[in-house]
Protein backbone atom coordinates (compact mmCIF):
# COMPACT_ATOMS: atom_id res chain seq x y z
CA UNK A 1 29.55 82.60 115.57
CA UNK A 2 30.85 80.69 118.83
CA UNK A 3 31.40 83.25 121.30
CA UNK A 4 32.76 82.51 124.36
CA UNK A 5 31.54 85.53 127.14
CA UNK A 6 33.79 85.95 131.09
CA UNK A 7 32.31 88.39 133.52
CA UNK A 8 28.76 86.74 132.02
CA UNK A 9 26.50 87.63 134.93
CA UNK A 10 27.77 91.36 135.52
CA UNK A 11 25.74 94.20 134.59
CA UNK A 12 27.43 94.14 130.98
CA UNK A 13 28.60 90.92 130.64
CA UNK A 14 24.88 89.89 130.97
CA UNK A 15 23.66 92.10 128.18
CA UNK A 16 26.31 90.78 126.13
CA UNK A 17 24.89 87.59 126.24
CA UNK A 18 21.42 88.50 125.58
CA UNK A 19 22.69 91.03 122.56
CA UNK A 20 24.95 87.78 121.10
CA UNK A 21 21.79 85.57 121.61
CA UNK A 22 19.49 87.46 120.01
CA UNK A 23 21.66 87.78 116.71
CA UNK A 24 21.64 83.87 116.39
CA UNK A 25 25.06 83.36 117.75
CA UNK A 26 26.07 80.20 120.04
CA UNK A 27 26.83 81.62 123.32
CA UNK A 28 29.31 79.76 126.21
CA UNK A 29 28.86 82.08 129.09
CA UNK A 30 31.55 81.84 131.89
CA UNK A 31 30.87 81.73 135.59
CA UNK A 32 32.86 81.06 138.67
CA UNK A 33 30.54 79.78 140.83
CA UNK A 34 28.05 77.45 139.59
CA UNK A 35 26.20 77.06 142.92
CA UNK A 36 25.60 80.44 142.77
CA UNK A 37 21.92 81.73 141.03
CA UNK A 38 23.10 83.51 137.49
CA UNK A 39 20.03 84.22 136.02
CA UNK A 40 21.31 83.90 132.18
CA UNK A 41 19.15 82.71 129.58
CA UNK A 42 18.70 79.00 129.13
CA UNK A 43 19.98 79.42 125.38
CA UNK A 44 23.00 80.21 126.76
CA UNK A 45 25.69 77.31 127.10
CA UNK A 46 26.44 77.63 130.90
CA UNK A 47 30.30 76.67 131.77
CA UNK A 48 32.14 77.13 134.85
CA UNK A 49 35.65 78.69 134.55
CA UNK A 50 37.96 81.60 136.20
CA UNK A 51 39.77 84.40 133.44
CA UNK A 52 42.48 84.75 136.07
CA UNK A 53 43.50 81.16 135.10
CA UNK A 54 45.03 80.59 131.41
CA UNK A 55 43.90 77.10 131.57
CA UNK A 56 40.65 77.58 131.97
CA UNK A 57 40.77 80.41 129.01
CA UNK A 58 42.16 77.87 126.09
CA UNK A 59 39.79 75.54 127.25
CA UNK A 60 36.77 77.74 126.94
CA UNK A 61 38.07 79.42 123.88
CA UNK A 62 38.67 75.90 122.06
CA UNK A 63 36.41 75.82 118.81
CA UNK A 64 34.87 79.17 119.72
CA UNK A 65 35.52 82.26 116.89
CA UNK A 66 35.52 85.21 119.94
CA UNK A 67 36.16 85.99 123.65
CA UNK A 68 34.48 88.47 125.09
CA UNK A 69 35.61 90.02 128.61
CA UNK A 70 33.00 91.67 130.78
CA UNK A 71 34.84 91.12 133.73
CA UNK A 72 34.58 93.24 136.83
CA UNK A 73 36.18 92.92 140.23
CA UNK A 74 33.90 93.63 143.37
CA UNK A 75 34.67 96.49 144.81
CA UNK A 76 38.76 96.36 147.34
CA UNK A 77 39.83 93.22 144.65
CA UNK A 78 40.19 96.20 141.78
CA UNK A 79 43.72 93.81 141.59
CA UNK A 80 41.86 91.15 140.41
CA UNK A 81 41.31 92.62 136.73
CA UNK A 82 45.16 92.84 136.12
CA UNK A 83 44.94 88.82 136.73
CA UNK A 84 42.03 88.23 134.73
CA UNK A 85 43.69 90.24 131.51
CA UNK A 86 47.19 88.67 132.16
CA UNK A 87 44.76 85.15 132.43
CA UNK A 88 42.88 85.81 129.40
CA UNK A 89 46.07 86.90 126.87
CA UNK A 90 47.98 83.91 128.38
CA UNK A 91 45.44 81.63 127.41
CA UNK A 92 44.51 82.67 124.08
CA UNK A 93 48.48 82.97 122.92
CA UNK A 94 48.28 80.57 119.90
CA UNK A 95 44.76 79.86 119.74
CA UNK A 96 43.79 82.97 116.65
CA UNK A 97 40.62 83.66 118.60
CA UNK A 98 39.92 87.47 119.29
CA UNK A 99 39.62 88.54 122.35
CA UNK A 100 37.20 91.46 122.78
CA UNK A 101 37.79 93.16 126.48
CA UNK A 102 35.20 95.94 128.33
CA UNK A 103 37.78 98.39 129.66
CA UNK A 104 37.45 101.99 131.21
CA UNK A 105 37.38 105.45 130.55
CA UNK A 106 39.76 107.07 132.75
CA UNK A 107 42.76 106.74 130.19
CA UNK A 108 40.16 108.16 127.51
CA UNK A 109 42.25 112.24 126.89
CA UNK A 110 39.67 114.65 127.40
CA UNK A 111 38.90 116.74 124.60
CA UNK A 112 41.01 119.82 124.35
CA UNK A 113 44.30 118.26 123.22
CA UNK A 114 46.31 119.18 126.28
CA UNK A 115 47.14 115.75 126.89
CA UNK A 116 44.55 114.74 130.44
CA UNK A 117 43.05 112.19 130.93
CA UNK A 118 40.17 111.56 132.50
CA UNK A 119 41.25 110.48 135.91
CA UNK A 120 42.96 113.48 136.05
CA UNK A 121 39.98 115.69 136.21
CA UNK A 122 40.04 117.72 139.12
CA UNK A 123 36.27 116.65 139.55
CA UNK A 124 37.12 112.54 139.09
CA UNK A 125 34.91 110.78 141.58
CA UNK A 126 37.60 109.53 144.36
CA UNK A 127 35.34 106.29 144.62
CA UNK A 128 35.83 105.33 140.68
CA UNK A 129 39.47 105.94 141.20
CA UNK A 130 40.72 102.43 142.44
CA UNK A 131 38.56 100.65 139.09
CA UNK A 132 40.22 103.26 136.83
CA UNK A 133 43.40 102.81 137.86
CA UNK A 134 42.89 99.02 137.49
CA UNK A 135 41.57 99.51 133.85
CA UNK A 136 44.43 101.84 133.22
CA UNK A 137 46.61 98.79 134.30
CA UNK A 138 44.74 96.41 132.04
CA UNK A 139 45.04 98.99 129.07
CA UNK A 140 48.92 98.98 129.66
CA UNK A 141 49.03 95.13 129.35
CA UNK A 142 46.65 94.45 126.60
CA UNK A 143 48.81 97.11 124.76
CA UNK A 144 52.51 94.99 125.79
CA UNK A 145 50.76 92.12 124.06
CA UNK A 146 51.57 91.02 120.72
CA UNK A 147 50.46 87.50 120.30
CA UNK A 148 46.59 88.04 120.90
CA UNK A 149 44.15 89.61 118.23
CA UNK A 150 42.65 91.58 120.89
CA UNK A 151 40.45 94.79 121.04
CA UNK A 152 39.75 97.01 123.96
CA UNK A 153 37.08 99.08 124.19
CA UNK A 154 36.48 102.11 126.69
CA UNK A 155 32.82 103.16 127.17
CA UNK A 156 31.70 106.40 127.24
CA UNK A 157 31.66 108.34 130.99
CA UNK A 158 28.57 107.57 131.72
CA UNK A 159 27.82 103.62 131.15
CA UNK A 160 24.08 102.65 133.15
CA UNK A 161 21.36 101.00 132.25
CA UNK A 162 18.90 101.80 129.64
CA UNK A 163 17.51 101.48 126.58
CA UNK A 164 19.41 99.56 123.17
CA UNK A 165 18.77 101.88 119.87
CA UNK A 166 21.48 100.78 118.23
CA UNK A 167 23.01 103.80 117.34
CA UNK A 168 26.41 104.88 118.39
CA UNK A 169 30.09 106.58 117.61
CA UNK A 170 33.16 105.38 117.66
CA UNK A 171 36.33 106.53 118.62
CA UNK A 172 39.84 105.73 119.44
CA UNK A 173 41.79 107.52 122.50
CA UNK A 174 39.87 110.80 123.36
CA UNK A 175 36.37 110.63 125.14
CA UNK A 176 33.71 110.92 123.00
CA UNK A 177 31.15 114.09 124.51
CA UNK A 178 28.06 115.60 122.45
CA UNK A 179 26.62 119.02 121.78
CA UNK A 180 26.15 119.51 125.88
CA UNK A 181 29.68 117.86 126.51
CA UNK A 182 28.02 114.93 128.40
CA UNK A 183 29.92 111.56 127.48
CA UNK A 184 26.90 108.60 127.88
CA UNK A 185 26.54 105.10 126.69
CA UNK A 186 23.51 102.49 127.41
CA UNK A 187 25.03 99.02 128.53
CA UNK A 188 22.48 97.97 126.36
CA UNK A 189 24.21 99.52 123.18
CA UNK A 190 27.52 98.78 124.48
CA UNK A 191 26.26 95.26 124.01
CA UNK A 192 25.61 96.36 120.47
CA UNK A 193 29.09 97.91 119.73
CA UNK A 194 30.85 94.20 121.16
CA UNK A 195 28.51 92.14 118.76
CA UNK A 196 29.30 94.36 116.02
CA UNK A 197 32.94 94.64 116.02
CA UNK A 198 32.84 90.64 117.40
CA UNK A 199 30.72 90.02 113.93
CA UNK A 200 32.94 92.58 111.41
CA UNK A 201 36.30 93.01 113.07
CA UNK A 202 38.14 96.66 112.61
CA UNK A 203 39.94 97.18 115.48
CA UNK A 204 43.07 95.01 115.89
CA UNK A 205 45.83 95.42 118.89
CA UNK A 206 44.31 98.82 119.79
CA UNK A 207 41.72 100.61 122.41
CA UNK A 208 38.51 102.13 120.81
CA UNK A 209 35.41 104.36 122.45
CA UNK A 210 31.99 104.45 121.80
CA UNK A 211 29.47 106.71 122.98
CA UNK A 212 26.21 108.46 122.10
C-alpha cells in the first residue's frame, strides 16, 4: 500500500511509520518543517506539507491508497487540531482515499450506561482537558462529514510507550477497561490497530476504540 502519514514525527505518528514500514508498505511521511531534525527512517519518503492546508492534503494523498493522521498540537494551540481535521477532509473530498485519524478518549462513555463520558469524570486530569475538548471537536466534524471514507479511532485511557504484542480489542463508543477497570494501550500496538484496519478496512464514517 501507499500510505501517506501527517503528525509523522509525534510520539504516534512516528510508530506509525515504523509499524507501516515494517509490513512492506511505501510510506510518504509528512512534516512541516524540513529544517527541523525528524529522526524517521530513511525508508520513509520524507515530504514537507501542513494538514491545516487542503492543498497540501490532495497533493500528498495523490496516488497514495490511505491517510493516516497522527497529528497533535503543542500544548495552548489545542485549536490547531480542529484546522488540521477541517484541512485533511477538505482535501481528500473527491479523491476515494481513506483517511484514518488518531483521536481521543474523552468522548469514549464510561462503562455503566448512564450516558458520561470521560471528560466528565469527576477525577479528569484538568491538564488533559484543553486536548480533549479539541478531540471532542474533531470527533464532531469528522462525524458532519459525508464525502470522506474516514475512520476515527480513540485509544484507550492510558496511551504511553511500550512494548508492540500485537494483541488488542476493539470497540466502538464506550471505553474499553479490563478485569481491574484500567483502560491501557501501547503506542506501539496502536500502530498495529492503524495498519490493520489501513490494510482490511471495517470501520467506515464512524469512531472505534481499542485497548488491551
Amino acid at each position: 500500500m501507499n500510505i501517506t502519514v501527517f503528525g509523522a514525527t509525534g510520539n504516534v505518528g512516528s510508530r506509525v511509520v515504523a509499524e507501516a514500514l515494517a509490513r512492506g508498505h511505501r510510506v510518504t511521511a509528512v512534516v512541516r518543517n524540513p529544517a527541523k531534525p525528524h529522526g524517521l527512517p530513511a525508508a520513509a519518503a520524507i515530504a514537507v506539507g501542513d494538514a491545516r492546508h487542503p492543498q497540501d492534503v490532495a497533493r500528498l494523498a495523490a496516488g497514495q491508497d490511505a491517510v493516516i493522521s497522527a497529528t497533535r498540537p503543542a500544548p495552548g494551540s489545542e485549536s490547531e487540531l480542529a484546522a488540521a481535521t477541517r484541512g485533511l477532509l477538505a482535501g481528500l473530498a473527491g479523491t476515494g482515499v481513506r483517511l484514518l485519524a488518531v483521536g481521543g478518549a474523552g468522548s469514549l462513555a464510561l462503562p455503566g450506561g448512564d450516558g458520561a463520558t470521560v471528560v466528565d469524570d469527576p477525577d479528569f486530569p484538568p491538564a488533559w482537558l484543553p486536548i480533549a475538548l479539541a478531540c471532542n471537536e474533531q470527533l464532531d466534524l469528522h462525524r458532519l462529514d459525508t464525502e470522506v471514507d474516514w475512520a476515527y479511532l480513540s485509544p484507550a485511557a492510558l496511551l504511553e510507550p511500550g512494548e508492540r504484542t500485537g494483541r488488542y480489542r476493539l470497540g466502538r463508543d464506550e471505553l474499553l477497561v479490563d478485569a481491574d477497570g484500567t483502560s491501557a494501550i501501547s503506542m506501539e500496538d496502536l500502530a498495529v490497530v492503524l495498519l490493520d484496519e489501513a490494510e482490511t478496512p471495517a470501520h467506515h464514517r464512524t469512531r472505534f476504540t481499542a485497548a488491551y
